[in-house]
PDB file of N, CA and C in Angstrom:
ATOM      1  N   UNK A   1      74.268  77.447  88.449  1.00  0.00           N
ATOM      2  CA  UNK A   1      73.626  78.503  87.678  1.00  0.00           C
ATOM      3  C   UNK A   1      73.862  79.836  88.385  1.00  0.00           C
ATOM      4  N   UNK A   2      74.485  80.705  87.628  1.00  0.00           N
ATOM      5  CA  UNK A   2      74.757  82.322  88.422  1.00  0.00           C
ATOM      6  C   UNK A   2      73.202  82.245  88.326  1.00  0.00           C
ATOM      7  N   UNK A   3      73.608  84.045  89.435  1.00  0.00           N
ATOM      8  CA  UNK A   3      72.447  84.340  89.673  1.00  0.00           C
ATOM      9  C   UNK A   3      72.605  85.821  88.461  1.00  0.00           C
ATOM     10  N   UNK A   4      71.294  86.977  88.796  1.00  0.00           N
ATOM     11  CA  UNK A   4      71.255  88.558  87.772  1.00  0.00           C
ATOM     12  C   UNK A   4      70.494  89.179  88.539  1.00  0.00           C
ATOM     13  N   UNK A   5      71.443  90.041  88.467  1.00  0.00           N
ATOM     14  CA  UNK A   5      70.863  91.506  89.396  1.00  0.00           C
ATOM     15  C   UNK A   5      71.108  92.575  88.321  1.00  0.00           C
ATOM     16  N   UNK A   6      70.683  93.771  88.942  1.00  0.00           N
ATOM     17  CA  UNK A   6      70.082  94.757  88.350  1.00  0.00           C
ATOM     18  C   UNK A   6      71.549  95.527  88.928  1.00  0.00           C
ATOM     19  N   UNK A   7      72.892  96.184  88.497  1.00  0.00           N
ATOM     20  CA  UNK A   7      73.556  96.200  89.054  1.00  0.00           C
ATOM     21  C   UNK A   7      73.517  98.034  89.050  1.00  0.00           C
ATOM     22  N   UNK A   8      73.407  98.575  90.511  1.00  0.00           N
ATOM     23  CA  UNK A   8      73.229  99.986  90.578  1.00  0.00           C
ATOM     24  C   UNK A   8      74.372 100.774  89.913  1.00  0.00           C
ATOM     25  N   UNK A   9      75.705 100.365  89.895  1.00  0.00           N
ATOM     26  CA  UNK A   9      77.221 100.646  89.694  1.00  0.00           C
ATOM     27  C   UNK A   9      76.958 101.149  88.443  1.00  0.00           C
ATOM     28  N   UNK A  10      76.585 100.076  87.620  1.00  0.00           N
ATOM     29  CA  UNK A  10      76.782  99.832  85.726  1.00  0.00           C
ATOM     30  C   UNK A  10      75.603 100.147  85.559  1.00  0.00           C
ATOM     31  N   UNK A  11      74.444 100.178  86.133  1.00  0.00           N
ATOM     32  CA  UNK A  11      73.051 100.514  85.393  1.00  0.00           C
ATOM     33  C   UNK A  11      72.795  99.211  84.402  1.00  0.00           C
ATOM     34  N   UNK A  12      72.960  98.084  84.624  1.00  0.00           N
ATOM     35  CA  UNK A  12      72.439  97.129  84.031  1.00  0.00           C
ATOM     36  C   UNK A  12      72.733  95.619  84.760  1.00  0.00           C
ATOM     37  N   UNK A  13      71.230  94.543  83.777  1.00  0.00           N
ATOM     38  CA  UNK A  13      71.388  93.528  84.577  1.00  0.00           C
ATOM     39  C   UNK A  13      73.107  92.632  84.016  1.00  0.00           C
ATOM     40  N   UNK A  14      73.068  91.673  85.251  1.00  0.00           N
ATOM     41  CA  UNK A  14      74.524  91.197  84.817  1.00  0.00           C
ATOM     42  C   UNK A  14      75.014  89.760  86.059  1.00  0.00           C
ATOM     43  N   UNK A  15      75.261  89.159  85.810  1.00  0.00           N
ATOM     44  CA  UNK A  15      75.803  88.435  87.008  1.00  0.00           C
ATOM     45  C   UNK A  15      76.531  89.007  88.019  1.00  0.00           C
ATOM     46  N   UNK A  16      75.079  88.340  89.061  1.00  0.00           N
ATOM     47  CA  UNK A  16      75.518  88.474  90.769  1.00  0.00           C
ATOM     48  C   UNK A  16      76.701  87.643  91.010  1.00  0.00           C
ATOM     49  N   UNK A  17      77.244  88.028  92.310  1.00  0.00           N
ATOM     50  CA  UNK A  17      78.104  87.423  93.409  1.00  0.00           C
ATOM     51  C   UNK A  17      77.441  86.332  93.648  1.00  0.00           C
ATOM     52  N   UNK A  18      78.572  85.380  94.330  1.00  0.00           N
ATOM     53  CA  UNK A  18      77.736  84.299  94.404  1.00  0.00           C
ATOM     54  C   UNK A  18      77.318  83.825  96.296  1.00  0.00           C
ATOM     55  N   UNK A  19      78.319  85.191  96.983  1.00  0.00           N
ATOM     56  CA  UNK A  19      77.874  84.970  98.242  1.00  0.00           C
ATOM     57  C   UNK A  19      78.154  86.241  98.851  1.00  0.00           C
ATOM     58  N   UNK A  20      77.508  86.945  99.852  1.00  0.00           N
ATOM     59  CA  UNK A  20      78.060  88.619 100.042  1.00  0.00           C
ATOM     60  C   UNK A  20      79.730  88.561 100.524  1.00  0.00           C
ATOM     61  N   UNK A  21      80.137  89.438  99.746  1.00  0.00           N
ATOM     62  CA  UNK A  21      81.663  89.574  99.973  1.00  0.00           C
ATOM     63  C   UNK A  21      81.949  90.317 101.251  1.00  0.00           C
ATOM     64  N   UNK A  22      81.263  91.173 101.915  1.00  0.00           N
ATOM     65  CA  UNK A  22      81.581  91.970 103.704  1.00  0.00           C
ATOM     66  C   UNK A  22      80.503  91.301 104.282  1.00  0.00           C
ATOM     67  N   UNK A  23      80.683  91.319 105.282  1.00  0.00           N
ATOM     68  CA  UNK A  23      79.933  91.239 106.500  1.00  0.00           C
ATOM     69  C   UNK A  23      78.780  92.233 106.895  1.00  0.00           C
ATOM     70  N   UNK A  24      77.866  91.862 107.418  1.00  0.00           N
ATOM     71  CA  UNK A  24      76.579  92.224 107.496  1.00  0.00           C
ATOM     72  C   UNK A  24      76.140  93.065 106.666  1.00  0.00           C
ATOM     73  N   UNK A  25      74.540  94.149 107.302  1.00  0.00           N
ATOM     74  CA  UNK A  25      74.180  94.933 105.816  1.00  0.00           C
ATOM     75  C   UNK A  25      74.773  95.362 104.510  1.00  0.00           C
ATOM     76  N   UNK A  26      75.927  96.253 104.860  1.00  0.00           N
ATOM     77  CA  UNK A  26      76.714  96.461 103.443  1.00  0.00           C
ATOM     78  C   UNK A  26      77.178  95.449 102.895  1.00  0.00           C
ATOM     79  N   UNK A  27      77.664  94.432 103.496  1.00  0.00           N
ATOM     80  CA  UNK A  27      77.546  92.802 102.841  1.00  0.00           C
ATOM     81  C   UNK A  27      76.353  92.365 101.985  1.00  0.00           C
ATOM     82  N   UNK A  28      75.107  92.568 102.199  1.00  0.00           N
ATOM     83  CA  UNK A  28      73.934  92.090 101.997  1.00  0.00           C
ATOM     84  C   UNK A  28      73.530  93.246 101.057  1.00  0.00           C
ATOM     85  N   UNK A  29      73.938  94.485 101.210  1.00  0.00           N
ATOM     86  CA  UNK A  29      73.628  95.356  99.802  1.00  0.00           C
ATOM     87  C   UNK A  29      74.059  94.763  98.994  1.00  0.00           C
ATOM     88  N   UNK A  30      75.466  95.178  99.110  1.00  0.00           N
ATOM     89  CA  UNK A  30      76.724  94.548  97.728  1.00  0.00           C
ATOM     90  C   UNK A  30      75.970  93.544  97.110  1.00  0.00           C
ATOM     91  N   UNK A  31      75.720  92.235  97.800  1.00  0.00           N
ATOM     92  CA  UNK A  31      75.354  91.271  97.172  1.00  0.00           C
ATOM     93  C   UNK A  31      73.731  91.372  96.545  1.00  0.00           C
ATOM     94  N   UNK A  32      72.769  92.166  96.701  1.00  0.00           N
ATOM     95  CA  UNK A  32      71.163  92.556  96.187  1.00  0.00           C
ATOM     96  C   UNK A  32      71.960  93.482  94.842  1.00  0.00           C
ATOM     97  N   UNK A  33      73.062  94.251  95.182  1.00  0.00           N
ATOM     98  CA  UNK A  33      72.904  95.109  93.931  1.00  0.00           C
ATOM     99  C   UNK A  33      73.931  95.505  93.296  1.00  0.00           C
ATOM    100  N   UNK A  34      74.738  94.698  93.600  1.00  0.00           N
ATOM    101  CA  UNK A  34      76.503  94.972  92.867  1.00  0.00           C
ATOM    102  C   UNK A  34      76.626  93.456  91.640  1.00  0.00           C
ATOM    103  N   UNK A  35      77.123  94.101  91.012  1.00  0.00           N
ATOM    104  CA  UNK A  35      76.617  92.652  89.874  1.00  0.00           C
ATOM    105  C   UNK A  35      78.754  92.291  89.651  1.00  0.00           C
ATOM    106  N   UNK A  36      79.090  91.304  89.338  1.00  0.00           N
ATOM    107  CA  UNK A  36      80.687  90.424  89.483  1.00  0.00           C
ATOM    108  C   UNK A  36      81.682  91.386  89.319  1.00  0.00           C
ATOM    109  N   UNK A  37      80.828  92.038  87.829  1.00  0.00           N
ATOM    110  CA  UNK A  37      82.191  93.225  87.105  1.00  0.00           C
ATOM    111  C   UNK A  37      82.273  94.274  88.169  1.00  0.00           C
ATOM    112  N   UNK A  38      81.071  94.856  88.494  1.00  0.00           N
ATOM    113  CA  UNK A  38      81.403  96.470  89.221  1.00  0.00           C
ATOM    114  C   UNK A  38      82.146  95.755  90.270  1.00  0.00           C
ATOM    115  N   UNK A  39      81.894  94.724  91.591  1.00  0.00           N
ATOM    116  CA  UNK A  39      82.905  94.053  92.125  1.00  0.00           C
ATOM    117  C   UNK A  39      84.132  93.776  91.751  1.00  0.00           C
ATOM    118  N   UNK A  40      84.573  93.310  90.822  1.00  0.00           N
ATOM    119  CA  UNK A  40      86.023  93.256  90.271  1.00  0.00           C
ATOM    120  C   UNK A  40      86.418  94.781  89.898  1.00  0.00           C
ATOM    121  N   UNK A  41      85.594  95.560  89.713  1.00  0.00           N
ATOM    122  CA  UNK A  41      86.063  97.230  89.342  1.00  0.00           C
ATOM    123  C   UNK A  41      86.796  97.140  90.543  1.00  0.00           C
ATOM    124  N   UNK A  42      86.214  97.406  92.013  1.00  0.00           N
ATOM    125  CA  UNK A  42      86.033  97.618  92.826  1.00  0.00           C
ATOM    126  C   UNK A  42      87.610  97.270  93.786  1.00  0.00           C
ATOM    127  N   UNK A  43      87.559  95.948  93.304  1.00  0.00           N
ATOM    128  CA  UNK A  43      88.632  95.550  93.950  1.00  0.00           C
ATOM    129  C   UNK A  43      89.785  95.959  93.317  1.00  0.00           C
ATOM    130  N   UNK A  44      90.290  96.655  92.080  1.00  0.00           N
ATOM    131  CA  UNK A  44      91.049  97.262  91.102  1.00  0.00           C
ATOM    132  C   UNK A  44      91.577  98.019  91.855  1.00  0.00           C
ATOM    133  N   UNK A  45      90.504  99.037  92.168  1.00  0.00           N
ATOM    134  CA  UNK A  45      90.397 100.600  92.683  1.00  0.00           C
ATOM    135  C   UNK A  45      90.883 100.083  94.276  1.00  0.00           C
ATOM    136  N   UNK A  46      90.780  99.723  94.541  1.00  0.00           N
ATOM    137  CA  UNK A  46      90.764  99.268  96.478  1.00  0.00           C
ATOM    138  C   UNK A  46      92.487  99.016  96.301  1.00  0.00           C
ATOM    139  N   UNK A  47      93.255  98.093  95.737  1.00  0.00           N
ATOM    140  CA  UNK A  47      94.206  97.939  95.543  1.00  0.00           C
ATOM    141  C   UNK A  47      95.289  99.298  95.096  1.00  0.00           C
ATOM    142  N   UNK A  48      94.346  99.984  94.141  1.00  0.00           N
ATOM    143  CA  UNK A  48      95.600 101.018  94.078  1.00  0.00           C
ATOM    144  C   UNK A  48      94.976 102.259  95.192  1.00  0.00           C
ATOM    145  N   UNK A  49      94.405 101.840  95.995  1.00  0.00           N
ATOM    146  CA  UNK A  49      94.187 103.147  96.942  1.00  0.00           C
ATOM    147  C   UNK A  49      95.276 102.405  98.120  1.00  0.00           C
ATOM    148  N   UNK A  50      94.826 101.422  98.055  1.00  0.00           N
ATOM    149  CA  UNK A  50      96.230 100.858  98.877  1.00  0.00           C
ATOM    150  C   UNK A  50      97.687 100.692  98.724  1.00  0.00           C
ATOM    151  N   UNK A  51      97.977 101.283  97.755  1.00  0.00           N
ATOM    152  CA  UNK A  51      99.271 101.379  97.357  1.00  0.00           C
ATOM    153  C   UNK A  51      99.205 102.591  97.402  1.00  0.00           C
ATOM    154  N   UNK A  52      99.003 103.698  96.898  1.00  0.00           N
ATOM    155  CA  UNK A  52      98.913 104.722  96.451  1.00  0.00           C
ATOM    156  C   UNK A  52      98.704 105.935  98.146  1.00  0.00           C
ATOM    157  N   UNK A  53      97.765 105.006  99.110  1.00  0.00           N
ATOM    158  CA  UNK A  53      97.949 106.155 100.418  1.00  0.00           C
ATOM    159  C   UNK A  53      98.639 104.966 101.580  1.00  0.00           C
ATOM    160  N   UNK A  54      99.265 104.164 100.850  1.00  0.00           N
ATOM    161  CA  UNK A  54     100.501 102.609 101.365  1.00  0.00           C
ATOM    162  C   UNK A  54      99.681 102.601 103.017  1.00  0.00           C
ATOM    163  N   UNK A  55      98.316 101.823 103.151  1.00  0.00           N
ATOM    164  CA  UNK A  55      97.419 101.663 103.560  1.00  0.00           C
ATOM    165  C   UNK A  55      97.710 100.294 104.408  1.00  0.00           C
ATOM    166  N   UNK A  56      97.895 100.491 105.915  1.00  0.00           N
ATOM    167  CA  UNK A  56      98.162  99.023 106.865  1.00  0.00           C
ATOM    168  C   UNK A  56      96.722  98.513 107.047  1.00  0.00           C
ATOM    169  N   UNK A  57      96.266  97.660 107.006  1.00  0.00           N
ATOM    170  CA  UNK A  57      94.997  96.871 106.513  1.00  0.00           C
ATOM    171  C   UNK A  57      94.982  96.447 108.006  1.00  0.00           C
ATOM    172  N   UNK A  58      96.223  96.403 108.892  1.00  0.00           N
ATOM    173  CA  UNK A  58      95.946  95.612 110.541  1.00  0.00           C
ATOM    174  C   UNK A  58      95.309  97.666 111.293  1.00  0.00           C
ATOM    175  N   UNK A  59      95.076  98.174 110.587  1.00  0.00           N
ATOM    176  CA  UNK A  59      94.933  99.825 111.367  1.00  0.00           C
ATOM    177  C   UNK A  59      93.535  99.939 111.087  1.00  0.00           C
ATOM    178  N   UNK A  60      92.476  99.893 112.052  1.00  0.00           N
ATOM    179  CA  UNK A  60      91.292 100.220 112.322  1.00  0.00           C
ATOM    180  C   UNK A  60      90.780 101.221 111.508  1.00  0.00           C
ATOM    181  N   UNK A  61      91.941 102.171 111.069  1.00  0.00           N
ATOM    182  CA  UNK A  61      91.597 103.496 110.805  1.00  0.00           C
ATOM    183  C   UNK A  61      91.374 103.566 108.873  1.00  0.00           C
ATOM    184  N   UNK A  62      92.813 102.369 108.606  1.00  0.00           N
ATOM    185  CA  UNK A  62      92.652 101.724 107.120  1.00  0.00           C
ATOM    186  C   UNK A  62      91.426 101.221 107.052  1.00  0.00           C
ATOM    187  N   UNK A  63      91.009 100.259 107.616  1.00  0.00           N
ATOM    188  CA  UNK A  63      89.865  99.713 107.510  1.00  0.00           C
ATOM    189  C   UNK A  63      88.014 100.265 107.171  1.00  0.00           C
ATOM    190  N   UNK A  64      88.285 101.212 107.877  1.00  0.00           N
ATOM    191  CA  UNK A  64      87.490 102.360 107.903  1.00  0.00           C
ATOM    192  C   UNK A  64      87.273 103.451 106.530  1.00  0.00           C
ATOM    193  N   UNK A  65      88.331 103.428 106.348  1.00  0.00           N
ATOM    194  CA  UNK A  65      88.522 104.655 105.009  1.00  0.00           C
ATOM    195  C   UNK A  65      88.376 103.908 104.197  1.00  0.00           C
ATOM    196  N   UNK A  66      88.807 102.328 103.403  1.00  0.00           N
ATOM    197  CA  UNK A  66      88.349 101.636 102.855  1.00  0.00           C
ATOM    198  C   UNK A  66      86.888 101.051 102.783  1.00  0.00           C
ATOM    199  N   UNK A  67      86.369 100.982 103.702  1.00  0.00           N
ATOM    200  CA  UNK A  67      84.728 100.889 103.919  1.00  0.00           C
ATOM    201  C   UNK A  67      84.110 102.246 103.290  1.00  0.00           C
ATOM    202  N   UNK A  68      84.426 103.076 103.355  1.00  0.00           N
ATOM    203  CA  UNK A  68      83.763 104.055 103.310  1.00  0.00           C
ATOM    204  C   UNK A  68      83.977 104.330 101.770  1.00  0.00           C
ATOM    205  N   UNK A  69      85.528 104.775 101.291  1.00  0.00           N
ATOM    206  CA  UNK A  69      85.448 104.577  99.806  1.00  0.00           C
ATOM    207  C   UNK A  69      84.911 103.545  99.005  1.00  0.00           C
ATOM    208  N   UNK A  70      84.429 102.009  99.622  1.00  0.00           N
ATOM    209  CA  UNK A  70      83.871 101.269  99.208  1.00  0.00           C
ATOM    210  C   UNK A  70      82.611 102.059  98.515  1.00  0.00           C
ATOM    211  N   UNK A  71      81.972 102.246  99.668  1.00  0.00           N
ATOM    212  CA  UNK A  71      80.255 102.727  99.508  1.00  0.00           C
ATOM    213  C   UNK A  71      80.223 103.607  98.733  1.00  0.00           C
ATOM    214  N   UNK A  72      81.370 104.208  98.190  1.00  0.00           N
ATOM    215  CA  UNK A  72      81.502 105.813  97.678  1.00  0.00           C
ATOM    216  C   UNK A  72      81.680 105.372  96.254  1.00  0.00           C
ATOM    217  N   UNK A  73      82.806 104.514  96.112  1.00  0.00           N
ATOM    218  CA  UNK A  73      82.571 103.808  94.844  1.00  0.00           C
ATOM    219  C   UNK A  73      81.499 103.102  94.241  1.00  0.00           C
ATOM    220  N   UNK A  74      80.817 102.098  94.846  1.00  0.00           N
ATOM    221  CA  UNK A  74      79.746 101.356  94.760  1.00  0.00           C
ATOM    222  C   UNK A  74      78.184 101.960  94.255  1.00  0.00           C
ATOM    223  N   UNK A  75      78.219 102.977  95.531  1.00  0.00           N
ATOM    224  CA  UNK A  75      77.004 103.171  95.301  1.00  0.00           C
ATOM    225  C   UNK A  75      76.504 104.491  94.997  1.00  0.00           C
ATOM    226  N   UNK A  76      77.572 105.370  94.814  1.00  0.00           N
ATOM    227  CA  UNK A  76      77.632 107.195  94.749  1.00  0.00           C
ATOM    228  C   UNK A  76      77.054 107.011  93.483  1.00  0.00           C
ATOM    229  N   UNK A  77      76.027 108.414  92.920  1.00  0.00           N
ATOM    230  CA  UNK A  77      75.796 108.475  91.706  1.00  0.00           C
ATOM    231  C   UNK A  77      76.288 109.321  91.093  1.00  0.00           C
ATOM    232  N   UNK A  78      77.619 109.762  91.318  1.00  0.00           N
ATOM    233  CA  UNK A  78      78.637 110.749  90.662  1.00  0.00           C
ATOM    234  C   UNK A  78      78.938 109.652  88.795  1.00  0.00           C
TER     235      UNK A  78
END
């Protein structure tokens, strides 16, 4: 049985994740308030930022800017 959250992204309820997708707190947000779709948005957008600024995923520094546009996507109320 999915679970339903209240998803902050979309402004509505919708099926949760079924386990947090990152690691610790922002792991544990995502999963309280990101509902499957805004996650699959998410990973859309992550992919063409990685093509698009051709992003080495082994560079601390990739890793970082991706975290951060995460949260920016996720949870910004732009």
């Amino acid at each position: 049985m999915s679970r339903t959250v209240h998803c902050v992204k979309l402004g509505i309820e919708s099926e949760g994740l079924a386990l947090p997708p990152f690691p610790g707190p922002v792991g544990q947000r995502i999963f309280n308030e990101i509902s499957k779709l805004a996650w699959q948005q998410w990973l859309g957008h992550q992919t063409m930022l990685i093509n698009e600024y051709r992003l080495n995923l082994l560079e601390p520094e990739a890793k970082k800017f991706l975290e951060t546009e995460m949260k920016r996507f996720l949870f910004s109320e732009e």
